[in-house]
Protein backbone atom coordinates (compact mmCIF):
# COMPACT_ATOMS: atom_id res chain seq x y z
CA UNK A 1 21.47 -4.39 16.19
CA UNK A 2 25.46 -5.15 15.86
CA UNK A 3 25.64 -6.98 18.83
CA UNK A 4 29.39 -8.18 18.43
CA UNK A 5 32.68 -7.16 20.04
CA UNK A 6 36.13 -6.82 18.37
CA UNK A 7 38.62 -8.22 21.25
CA UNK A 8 42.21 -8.78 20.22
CA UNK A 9 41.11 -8.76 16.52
CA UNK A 10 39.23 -11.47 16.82
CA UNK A 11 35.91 -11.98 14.97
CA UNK A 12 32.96 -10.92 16.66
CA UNK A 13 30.21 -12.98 17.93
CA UNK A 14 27.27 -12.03 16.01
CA UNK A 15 28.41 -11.24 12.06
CA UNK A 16 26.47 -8.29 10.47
CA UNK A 17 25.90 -9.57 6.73
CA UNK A 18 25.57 -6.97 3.84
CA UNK A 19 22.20 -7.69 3.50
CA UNK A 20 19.37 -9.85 4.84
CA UNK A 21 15.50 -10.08 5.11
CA UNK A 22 13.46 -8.41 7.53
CA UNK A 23 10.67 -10.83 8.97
CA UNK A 24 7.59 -9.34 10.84
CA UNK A 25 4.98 -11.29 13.50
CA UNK A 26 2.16 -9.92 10.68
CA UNK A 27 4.61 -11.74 7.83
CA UNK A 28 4.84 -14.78 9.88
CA UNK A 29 0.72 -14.82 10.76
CA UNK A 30 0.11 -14.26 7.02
CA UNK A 31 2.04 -17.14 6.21
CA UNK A 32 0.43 -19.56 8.95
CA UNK A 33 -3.32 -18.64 7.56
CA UNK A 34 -2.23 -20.04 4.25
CA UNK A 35 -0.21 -22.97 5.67
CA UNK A 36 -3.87 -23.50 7.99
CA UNK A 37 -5.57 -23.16 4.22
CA UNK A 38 -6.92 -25.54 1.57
CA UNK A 39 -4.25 -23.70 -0.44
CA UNK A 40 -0.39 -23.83 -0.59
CA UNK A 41 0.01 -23.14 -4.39
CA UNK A 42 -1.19 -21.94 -7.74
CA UNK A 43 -4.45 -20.69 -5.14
CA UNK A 44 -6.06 -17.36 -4.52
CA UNK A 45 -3.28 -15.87 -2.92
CA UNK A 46 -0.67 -16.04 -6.12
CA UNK A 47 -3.75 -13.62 -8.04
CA UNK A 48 -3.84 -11.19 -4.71
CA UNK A 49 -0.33 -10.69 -4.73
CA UNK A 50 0.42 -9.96 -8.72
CA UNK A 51 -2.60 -7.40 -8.30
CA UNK A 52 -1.03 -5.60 -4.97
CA UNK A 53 2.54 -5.66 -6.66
CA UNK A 54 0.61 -4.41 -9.96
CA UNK A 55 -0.99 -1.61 -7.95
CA UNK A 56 2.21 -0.32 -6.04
CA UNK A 57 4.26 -0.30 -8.58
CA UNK A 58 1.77 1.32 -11.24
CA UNK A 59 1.70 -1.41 -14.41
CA UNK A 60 -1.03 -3.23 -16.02
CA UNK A 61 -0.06 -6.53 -15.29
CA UNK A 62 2.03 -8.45 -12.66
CA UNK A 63 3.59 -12.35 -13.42
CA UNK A 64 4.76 -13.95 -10.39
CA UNK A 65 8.01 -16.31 -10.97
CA UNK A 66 9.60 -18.58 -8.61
CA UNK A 67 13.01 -16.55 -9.15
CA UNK A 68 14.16 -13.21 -10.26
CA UNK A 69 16.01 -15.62 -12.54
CA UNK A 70 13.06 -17.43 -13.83
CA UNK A 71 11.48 -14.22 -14.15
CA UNK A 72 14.03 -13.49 -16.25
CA UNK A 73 14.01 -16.59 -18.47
CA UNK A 74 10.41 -15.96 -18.84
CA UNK A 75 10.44 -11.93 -19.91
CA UNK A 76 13.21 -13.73 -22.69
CA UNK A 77 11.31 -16.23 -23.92
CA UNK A 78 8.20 -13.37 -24.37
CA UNK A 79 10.12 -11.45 -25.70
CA UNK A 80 10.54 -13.64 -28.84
CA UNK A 81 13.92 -14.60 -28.54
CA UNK A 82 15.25 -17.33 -30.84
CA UNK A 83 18.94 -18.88 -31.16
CA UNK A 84 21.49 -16.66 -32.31
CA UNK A 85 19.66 -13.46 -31.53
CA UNK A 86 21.77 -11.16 -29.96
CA UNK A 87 20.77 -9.31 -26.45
CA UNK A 88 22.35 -6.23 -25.21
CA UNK A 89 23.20 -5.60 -21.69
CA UNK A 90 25.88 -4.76 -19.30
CA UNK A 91 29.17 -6.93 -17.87
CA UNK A 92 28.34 -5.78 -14.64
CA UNK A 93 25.36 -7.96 -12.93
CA UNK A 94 24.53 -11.32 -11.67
CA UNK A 95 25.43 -14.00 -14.18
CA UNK A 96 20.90 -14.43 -14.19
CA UNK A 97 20.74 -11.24 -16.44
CA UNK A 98 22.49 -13.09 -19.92
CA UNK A 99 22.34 -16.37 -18.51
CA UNK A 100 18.75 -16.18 -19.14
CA UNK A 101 19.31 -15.12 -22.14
CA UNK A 102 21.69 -18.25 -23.07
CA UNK A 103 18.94 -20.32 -21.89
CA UNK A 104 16.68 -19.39 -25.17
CA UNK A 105 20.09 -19.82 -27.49
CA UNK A 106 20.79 -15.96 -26.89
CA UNK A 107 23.80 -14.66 -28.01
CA UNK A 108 25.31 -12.05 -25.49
CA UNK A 109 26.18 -8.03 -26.77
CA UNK A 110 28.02 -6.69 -23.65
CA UNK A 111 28.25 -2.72 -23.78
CA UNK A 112 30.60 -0.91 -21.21
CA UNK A 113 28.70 1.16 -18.29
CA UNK A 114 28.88 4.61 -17.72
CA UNK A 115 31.21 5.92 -14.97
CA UNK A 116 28.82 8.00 -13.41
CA UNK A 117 25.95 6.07 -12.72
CA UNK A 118 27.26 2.69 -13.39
CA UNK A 119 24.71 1.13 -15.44
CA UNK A 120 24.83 0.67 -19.26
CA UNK A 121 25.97 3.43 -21.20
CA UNK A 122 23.95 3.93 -23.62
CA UNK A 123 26.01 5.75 -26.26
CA UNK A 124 28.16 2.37 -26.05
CA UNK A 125 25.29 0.30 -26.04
CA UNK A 126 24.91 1.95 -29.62
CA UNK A 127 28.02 1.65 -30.51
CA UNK A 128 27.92 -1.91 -29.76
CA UNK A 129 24.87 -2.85 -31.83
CA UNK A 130 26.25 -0.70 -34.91
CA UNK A 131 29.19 -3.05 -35.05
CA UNK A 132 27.14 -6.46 -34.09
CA UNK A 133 25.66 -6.89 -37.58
CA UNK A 134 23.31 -9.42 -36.01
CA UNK A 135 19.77 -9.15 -35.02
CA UNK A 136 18.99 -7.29 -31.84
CA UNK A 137 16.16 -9.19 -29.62
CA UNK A 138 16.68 -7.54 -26.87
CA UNK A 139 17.96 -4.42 -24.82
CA UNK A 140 18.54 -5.65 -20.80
CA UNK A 141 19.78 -2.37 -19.04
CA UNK A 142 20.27 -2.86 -15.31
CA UNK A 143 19.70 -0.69 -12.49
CA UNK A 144 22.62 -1.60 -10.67
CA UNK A 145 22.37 -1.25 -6.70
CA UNK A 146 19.18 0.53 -7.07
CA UNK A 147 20.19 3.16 -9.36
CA UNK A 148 17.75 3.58 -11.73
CA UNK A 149 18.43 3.57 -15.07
CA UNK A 150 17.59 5.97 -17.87
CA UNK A 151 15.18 3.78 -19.60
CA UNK A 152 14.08 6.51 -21.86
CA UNK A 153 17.88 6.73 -23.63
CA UNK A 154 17.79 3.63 -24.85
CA UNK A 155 14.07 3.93 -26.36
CA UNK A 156 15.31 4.84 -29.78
CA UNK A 157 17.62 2.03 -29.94
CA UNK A 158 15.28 -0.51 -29.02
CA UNK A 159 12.76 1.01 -32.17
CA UNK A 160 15.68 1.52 -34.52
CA UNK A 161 17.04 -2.33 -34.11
CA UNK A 162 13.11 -3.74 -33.59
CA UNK A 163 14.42 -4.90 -29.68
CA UNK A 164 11.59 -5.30 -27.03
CA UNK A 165 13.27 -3.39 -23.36
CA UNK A 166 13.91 -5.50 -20.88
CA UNK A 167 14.69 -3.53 -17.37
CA UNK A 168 16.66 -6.26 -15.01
CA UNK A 169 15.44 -3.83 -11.78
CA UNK A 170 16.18 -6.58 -9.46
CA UNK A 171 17.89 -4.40 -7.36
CA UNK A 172 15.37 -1.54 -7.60
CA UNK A 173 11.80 -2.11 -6.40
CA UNK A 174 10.37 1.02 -5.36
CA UNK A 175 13.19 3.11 -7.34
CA UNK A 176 11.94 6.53 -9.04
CA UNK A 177 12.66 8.27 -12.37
CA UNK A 178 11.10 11.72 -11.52
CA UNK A 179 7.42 10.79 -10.73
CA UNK A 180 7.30 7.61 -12.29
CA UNK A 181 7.81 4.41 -10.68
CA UNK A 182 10.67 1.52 -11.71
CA UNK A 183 8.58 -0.79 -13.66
CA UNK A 184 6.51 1.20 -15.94
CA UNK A 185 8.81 2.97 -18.77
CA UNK A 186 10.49 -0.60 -20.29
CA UNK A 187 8.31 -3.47 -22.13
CA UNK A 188 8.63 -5.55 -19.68
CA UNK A 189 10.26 -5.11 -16.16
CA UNK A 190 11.50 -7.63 -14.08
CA UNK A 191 11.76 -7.70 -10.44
CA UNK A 192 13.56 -10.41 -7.15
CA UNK A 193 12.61 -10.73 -3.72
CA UNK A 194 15.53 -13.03 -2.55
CA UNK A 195 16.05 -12.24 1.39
CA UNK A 196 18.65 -9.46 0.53
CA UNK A 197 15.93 -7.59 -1.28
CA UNK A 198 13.85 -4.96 -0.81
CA UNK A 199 11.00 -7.34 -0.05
CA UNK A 200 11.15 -10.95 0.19
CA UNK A 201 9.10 -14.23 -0.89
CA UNK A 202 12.15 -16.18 0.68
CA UNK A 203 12.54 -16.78 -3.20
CA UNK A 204 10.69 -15.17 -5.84
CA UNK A 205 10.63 -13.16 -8.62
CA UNK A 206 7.99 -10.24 -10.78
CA UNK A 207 7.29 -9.60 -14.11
CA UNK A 208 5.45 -5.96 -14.70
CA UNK A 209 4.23 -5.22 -18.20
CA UNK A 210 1.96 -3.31 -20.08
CA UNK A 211 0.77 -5.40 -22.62
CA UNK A 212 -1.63 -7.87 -22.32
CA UNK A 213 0.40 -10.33 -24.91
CA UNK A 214 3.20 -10.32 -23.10
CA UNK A 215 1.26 -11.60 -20.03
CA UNK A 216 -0.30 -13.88 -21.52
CA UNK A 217 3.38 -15.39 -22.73
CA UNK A 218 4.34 -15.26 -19.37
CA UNK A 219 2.04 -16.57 -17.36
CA UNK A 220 2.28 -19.54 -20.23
CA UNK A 221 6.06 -19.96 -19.88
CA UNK A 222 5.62 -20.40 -16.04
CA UNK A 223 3.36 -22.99 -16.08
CA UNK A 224 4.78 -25.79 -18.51
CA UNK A 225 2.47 -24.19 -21.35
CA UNK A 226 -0.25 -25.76 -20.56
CA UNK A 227 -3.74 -23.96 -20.97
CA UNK A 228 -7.05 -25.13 -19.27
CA UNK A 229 -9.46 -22.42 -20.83
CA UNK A 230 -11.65 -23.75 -23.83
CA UNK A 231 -11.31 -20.50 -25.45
CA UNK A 232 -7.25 -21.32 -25.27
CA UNK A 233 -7.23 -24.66 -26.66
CA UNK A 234 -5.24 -25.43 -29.97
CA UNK A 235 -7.73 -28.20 -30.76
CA UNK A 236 -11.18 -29.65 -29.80
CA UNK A 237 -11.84 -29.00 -25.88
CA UNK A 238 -13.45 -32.29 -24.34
CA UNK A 239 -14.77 -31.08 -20.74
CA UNK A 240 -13.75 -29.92 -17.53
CA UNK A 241 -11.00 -32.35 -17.26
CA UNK A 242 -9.36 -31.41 -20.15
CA UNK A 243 -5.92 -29.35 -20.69
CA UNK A 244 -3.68 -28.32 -23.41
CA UNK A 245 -0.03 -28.02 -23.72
CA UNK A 246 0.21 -25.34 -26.47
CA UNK A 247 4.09 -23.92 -25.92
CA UNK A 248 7.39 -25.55 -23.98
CA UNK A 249 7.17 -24.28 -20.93
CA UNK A 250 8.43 -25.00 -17.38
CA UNK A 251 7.13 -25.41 -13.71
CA UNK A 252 7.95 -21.56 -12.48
CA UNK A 253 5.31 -21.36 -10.35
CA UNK A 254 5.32 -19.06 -7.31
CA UNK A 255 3.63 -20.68 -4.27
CA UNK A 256 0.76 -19.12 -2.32
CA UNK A 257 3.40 -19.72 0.81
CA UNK A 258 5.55 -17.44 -1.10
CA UNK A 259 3.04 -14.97 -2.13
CA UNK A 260 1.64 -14.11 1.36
CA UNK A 261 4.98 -13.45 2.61
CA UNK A 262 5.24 -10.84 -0.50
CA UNK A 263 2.09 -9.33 0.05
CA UNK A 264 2.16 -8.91 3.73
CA UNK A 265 6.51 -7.40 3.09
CA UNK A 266 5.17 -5.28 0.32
CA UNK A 267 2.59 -3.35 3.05
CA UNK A 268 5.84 -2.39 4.74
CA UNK A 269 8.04 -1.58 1.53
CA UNK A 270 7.85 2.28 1.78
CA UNK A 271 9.16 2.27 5.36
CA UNK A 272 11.67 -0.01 4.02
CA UNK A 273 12.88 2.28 0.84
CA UNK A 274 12.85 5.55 3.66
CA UNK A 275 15.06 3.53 6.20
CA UNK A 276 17.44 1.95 3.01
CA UNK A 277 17.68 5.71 2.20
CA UNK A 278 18.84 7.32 5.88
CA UNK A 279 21.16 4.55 5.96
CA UNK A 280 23.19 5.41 2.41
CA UNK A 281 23.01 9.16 3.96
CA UNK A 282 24.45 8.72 6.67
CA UNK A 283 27.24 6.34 5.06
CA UNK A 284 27.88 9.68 2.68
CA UNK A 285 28.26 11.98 6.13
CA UNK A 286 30.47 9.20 7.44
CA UNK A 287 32.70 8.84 4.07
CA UNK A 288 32.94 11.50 1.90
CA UNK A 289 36.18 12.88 3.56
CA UNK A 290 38.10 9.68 3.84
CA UNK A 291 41.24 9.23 1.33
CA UNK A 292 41.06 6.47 -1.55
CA UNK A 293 37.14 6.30 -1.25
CA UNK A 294 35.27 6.71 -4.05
CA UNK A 295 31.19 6.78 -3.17
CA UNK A 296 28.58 5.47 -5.52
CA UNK A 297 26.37 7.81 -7.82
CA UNK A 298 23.40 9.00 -5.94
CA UNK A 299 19.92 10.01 -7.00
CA UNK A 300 16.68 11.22 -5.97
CA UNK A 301 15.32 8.27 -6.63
CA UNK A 302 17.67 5.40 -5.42
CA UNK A 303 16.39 2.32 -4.11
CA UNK A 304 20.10 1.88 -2.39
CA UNK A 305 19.77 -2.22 -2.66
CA UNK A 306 23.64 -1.97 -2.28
CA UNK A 307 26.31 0.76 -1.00
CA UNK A 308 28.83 0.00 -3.21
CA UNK A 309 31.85 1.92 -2.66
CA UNK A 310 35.21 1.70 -4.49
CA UNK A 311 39.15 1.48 -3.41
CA UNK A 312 42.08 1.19 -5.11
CA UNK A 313 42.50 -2.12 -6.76
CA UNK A 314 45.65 -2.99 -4.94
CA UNK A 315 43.83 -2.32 -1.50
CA UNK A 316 40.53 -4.14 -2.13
CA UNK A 317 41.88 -7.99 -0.80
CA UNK A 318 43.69 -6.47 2.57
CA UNK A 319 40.61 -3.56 2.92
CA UNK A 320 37.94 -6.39 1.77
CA UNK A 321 39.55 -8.73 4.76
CA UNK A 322 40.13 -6.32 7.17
CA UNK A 323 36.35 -5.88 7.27
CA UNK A 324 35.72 -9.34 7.57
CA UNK A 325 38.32 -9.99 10.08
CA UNK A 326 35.77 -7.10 12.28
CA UNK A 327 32.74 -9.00 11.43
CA UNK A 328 31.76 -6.97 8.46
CA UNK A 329 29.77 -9.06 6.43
CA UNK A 330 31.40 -7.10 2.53
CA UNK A 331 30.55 -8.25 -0.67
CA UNK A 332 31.58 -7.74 -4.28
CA UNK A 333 29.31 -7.00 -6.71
CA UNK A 334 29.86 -8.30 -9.11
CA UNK A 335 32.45 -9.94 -11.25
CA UNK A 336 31.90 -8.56 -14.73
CA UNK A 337 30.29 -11.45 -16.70
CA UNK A 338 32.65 -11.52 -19.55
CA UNK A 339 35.19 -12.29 -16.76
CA UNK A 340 33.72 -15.66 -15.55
CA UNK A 341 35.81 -18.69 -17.67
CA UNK A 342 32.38 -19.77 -19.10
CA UNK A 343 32.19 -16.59 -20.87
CA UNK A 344 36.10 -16.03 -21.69
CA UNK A 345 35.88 -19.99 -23.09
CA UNK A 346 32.16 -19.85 -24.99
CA UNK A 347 32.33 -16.61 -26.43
CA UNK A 348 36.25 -16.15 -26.78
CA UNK A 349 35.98 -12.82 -23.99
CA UNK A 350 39.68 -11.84 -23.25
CA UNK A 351 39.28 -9.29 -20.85
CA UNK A 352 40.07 -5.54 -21.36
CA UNK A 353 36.92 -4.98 -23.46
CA UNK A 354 34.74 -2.82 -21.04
CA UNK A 355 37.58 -0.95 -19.14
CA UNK A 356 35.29 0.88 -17.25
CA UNK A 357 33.08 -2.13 -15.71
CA UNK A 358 36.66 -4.21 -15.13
CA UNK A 359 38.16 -0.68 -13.09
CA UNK A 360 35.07 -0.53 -10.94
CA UNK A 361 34.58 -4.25 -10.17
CA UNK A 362 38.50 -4.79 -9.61
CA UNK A 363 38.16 -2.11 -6.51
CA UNK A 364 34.43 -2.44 -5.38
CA UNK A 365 33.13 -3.42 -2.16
CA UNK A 366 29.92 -3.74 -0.89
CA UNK A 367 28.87 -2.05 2.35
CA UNK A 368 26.36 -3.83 4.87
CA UNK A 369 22.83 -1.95 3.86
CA UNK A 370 19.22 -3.35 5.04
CA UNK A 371 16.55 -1.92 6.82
CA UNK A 372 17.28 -3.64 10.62
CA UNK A 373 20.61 -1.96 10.68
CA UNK A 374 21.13 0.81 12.77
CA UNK A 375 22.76 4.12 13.18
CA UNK A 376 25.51 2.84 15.14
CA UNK A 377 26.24 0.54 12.65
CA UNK A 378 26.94 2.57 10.06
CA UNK A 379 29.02 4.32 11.91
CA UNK A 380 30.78 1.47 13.38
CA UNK A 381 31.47 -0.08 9.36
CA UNK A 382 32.67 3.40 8.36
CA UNK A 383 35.36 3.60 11.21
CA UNK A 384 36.68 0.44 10.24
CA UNK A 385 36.87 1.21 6.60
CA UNK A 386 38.24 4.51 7.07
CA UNK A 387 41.25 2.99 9.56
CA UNK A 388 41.80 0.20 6.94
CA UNK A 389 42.31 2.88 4.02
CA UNK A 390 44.52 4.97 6.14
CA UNK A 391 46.83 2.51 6.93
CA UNK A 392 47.57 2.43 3.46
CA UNK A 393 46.32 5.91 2.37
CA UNK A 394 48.27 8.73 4.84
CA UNK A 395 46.82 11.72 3.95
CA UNK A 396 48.08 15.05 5.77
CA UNK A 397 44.15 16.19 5.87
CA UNK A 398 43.13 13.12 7.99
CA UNK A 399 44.64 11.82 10.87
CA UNK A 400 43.63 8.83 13.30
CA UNK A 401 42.17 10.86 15.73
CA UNK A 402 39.71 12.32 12.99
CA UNK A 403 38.42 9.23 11.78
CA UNK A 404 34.97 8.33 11.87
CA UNK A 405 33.99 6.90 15.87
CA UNK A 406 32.10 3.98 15.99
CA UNK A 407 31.05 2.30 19.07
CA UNK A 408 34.02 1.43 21.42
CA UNK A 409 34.72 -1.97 21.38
């Protein structure tokens, strides 16, 4: 609960962030057991975990990562990716989703996103490709905050150019496209359970797949490529002692430390998803009357990771603060990646390119969302926002009085 008080406009003694983990006593026993074990890594518990994660999320095969963003590194380097290939995704993510691509000598093919759902449109992802000229490794669409993207319209694409589809659902565990389940329409899908997440390893990443090749690249890549099978050896196997180092790979290992947290998190991650959902509904009740708001796209099967809403670009620094200055732990998510100077001064990005990802990012503001938050909350972030906008948004169909009401402070 918000436990703070607004005196004087001072900030409040307890801070509620825009996300954070959500720790149970049966997390924290599962944990102890392995920490009382003869195991604390690469043991049974890293195997228990891929195959519950495997199982709830309805793929073949699950490769734990240290990272979302080794995760990510890894599902590039499966995919085959060699300097100067090109791979297509969207401005607007975490630098991880083309940095991991730069990590294999990628070369990055931004595409604008689509107003309406704001994830990577995929008639401009087309349009992108058709004027690349280069070779196409690799399609990364992003289901940003938790909506999930339409894998299927960028299936042609990814046959027509020969690129394996890469869904960066980091923000979408337990996301649905009709009855199917994030994680089982792309080749390979990866997932993050940072603390903000739906579930958490404290860090940790997922990489869901169908095919067994894939897998085996992965699970590879993570472990320094070394092999200890016989029937994996590159040359003569000499006994039990003996391993091979077949591929260049690095230490991504997930512990078993990590991987009883995840398990024991994932039992709870459909009361999570329902209580990440109620939360975003209410916000909508709260918001959808108040002037210079715009809400993010919903969908029947949104994971909600974030609530990002959007204001006018001139408001977002004195809206963005105001918040703070209440204890309103905002975020922005995310500077578009062409944006950052590595970007501008590597690969000669200007700005102005993907208009629609630079409009939403310049305005955006991320709302406090996770499951520990409560009603009053909501209502308590919504009153503030709402006062903030009218201050500089008078509108003759609101007035003070018919603001939202938080709790009194």
């Amino acid at each position: 609960m918000f436990l703070g008080s607004v005196v004087g406009g001072k900030t409040p003694k307890k801070f509620l962030p825009y996300g954070r983990q959500s720790i149970s006593d049966e997390d924290i026993l599962a944990v102890e057991r392995v920490l009382r074990s003869d195991w604390l890594t690469t043991g049974p518990l890293v195997d228990s975990f891929e195959r519950a994660f495997s199982e709830r999320v309805g793929a073949s095969f699950a490769v734990s990562f240290s990272s979302g963003t080794a995760a990510l590194h890894g599902a590039m380097h499966a995919s085959g990716l060699s300097p100067g290939d090109r791979v297509l995704s969207t401005p607007l993510t975490f630098a991880a989703s083309m940095n991991a691509a730069l990590y294999c000598g990628g070369v990055p093919l931004f595409a604008d996103i689509s107003p309406l759902t704001l994830c990577l449109d995929p008639s401009a992802a087309d349009s992108a490709w058709a004027r690349s000229g280069g070779r196409l490794r690799a399609i990364v669409p992003v289901s940003y905050a938790g909506y999930p993207v339409d894998i299927s319209s960028f299936r042609d694409l990814a046959y027509r150019s020969g690129a394996v589809l890469i869904e960066d659902a980091c923000h979408a565990l337990g996301a649905e496209r009709g009855a199917l389940s994030v994680g089982r329409e792309a080749d390979m899908t990866v997932f993050s359970f940072h603390p903000v997440k739906h579930i958490t390893t404290a860090e940790g990443g997922m990489v869901v797949t169908e095919s067994p090749e894939f897998a085996r690249r992965l699970r590879l890549f993570r472990s320094h490529g070394i092999v200890k099978s016989p029937e994996d050896f590159a040359r003569q196997y000499e006994g039990p002692w003996d391993n091979d180092m077949i591929d260049l790979g690095y230490n991504y290992r997930l512990s078993d430390v990590a991987c009883a947290l995840g398990e024991s998190q994932l039992k709870r991650l459909g009361q999570f998803l329902a209580r990440r959902r109620e939360l975003a509904a209410r916000y909508r009740s709260a918001l959808s009357s108040i002037c210079g708001l715009v809400l993010p796209p919903d969908h029947p099967g949104h994971s909600y990771h974030l609530f990002p809403v959007r204001v006018d670009a001139d408001l977002r620094r004195s809206v963005f603060m105001s918040l703070r200055d209440a204890g309103i732990g905002v975020q922005v998510h995310y500077v578009p990646l062409h944006l950052h100077t590595y970007y501008r001064e590597k690969f000669a990005f200007i700005g102005g390119e993907f208009p629609n990802a630079e409009v939403f990012s310049a305005g955006e503001i991320s709302l406090p969302l996770f499951p520990e938050m409560e009603d009053d909350d909501i209502d308590f972030v919504a009153e503030r926002l709402a006062r903030a906008l009218f201050m500089h948004c008078p509108n003759e169909r609101v007035t003070v009085r018919d603001l939202p009401r938080g709790r009194e402070k």
